[in-house]
Protein backbone atom coordinates (compact mmCIF):
# COMPACT_ATOMS: atom_id res chain seq x y z
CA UNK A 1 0.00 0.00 0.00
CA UNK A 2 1.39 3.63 -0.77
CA UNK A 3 0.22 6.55 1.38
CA UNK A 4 0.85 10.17 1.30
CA UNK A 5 1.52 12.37 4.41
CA UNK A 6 0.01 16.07 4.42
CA UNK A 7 0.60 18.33 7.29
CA UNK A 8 -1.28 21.55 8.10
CA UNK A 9 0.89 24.32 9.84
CA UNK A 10 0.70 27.99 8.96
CA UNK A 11 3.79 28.19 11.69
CA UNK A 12 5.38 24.95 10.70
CA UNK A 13 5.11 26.34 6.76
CA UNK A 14 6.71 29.57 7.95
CA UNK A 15 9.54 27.70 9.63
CA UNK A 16 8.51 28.73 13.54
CA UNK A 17 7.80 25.31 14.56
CA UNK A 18 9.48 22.24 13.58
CA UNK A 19 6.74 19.65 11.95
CA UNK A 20 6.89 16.53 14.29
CA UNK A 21 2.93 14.95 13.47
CA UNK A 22 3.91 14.63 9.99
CA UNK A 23 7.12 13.19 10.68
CA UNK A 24 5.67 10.40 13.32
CA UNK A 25 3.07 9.68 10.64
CA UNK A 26 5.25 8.66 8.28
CA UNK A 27 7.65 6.68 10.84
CA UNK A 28 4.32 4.80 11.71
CA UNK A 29 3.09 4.02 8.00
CA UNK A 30 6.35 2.54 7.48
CA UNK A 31 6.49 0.36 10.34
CA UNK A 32 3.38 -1.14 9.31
CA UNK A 33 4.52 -1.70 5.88
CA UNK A 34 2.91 1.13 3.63
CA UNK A 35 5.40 2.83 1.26
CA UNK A 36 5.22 6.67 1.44
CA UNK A 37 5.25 8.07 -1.35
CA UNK A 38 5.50 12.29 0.14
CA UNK A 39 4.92 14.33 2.64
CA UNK A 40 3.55 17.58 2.37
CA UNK A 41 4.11 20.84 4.54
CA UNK A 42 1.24 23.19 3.94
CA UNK A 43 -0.42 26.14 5.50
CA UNK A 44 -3.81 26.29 7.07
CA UNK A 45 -5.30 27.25 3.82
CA UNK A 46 -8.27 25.64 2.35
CA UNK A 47 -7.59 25.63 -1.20
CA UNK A 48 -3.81 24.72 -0.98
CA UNK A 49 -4.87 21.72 1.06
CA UNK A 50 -7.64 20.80 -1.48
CA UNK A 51 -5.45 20.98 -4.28
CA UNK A 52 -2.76 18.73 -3.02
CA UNK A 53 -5.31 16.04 -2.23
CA UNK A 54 -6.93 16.08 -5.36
CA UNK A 55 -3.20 16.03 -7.51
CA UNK A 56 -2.55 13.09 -5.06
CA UNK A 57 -5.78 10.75 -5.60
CA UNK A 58 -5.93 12.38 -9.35
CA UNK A 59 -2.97 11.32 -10.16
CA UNK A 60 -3.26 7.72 -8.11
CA UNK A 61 -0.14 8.73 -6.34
CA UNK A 62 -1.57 6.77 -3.16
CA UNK A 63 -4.08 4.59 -2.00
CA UNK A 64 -4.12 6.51 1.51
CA UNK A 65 -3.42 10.39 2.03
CA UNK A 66 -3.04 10.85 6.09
CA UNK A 67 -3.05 14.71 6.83
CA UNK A 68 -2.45 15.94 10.48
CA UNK A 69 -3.52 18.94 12.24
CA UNK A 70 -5.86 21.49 11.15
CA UNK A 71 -9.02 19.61 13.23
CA UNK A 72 -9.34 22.26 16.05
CA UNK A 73 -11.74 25.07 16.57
CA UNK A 74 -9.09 27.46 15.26
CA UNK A 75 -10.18 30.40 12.80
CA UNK A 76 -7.65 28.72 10.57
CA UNK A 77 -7.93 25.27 11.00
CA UNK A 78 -9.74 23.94 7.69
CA UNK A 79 -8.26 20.76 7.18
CA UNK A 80 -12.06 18.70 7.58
CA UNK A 81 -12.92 21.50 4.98
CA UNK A 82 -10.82 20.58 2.48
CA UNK A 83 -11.04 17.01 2.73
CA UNK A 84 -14.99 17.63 2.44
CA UNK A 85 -14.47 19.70 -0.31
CA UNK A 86 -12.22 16.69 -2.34
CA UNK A 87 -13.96 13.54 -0.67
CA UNK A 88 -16.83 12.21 -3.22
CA UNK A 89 -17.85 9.33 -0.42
CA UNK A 90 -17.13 9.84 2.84
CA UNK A 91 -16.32 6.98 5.79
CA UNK A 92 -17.71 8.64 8.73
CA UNK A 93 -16.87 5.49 10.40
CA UNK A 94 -13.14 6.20 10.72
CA UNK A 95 -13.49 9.25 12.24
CA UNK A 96 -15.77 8.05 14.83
CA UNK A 97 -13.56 5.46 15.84
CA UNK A 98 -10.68 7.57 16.47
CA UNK A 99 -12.27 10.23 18.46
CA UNK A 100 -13.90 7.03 20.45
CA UNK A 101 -10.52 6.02 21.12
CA UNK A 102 -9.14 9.48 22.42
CA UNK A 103 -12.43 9.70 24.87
CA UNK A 104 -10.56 7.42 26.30
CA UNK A 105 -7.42 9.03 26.90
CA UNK A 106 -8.29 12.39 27.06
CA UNK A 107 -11.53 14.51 27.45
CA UNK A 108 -10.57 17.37 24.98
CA UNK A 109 -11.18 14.40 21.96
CA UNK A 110 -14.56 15.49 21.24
CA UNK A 111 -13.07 18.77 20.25
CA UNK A 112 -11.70 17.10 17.13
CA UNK A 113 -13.61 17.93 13.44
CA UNK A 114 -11.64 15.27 11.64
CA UNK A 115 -13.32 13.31 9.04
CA UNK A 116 -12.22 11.11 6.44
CA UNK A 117 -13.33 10.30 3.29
CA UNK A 118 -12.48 8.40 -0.13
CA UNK A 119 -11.55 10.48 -3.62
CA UNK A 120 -11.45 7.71 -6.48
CA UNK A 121 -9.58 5.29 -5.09
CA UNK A 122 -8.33 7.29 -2.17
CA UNK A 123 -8.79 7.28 1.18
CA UNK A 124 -8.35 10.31 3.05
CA UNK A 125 -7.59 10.59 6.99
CA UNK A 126 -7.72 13.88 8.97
CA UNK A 127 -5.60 13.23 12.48
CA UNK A 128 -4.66 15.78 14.56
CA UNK A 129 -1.57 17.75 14.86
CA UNK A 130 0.35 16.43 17.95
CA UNK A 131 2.77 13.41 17.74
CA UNK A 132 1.54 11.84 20.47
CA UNK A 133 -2.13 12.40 19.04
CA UNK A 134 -1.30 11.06 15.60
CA UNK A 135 0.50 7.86 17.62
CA UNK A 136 -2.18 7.12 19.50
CA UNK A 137 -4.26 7.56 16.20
CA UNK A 138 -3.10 5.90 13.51
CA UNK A 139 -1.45 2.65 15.23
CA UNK A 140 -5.50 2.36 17.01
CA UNK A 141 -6.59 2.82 13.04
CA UNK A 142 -4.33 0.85 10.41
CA UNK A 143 -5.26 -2.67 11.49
CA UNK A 144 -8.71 -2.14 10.27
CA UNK A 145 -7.40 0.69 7.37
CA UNK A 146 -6.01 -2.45 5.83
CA UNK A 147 -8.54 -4.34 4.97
CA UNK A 148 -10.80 -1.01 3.81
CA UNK A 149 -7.99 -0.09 1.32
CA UNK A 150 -7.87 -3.77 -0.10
CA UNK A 151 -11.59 -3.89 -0.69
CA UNK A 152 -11.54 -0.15 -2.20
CA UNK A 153 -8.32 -1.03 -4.77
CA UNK A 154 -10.29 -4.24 -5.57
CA UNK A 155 -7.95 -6.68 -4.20
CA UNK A 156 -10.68 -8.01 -1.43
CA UNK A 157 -13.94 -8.98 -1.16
CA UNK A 158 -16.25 -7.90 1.26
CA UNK A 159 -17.11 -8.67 4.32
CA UNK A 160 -20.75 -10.83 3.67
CA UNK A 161 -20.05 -14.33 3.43
């Protein structure tokens, strides 16, 4: 499986802040065997954002694109925007799940607007913008990711037996 790594930083794209969510994204799609294809350092702008993901499942770059940060309550954060904006199905699902998971490690989880949804035969991932976040995240998300990405690129059946 390829994936794609977008991050959403106004201060990160101005060079202020080091990215480390994107980073630790990537470290964990590689442990679990996904080949990233690029990572992406982007401001909080809508249209930048939408762009990228649309050149990326356009162009069947990847078969997952996994943004962080941009999910708060932030005038700027727009990342759940974009991905609305791009997505042509979405997989509510995923989202749910993840914010399920962080109720249970912190309260401040049902502040999250992620959402994910699918662009062709793309699936896209909002997670949010701390490391530790993203960890906690995407290891709780990629056993079941697998099998979702198999049955969208055609190389599964369903579940119905």
């Amino acid at each position: 499986m390829r994936a794609y790594v977008i991050t959403s930083s106004d201060s990160g794209y101005r060079g202020e802040r080091r990215d480390l969510s994107g980073p630790a994204a990537k470290e964990i799609l590689e442990q679990s065997g996904y080949q990233v294809e690029g990572y992406a350092l982007l401001p909080d702008e809508r249209a930048l954002l939408a762009d990228k993901m649309r050149e990326i499942c356009d162009g069947e770059l990847a078969d997952l694109i996994v943004t962080t940060g941009g999910t708060g309550f932030s005038k700027r954060d727009c990342t759940p925007e974009a991905t609305l904006e791009v997505a042509e199905r979405l997989a509510p699902g995923i989202s749910e799940a993840i914010r399920l998971h962080s109720l249970k490690l912190t309260p401040r989880a049902m502040l999250s607007r992620a959402t994910a949804g699918i662009r062709k035969n793309t699936l896209i991932v909002n997670l949010p913008g701390s490391p530790k976040a993203v960890e906690e995240c995407l290891r709780y998300i990629l056993p079941s990711l697998a099998h979702g990405l198999e049955i969208l690129k055609g190389t599964a059946g369903n579940c119905a037996r």
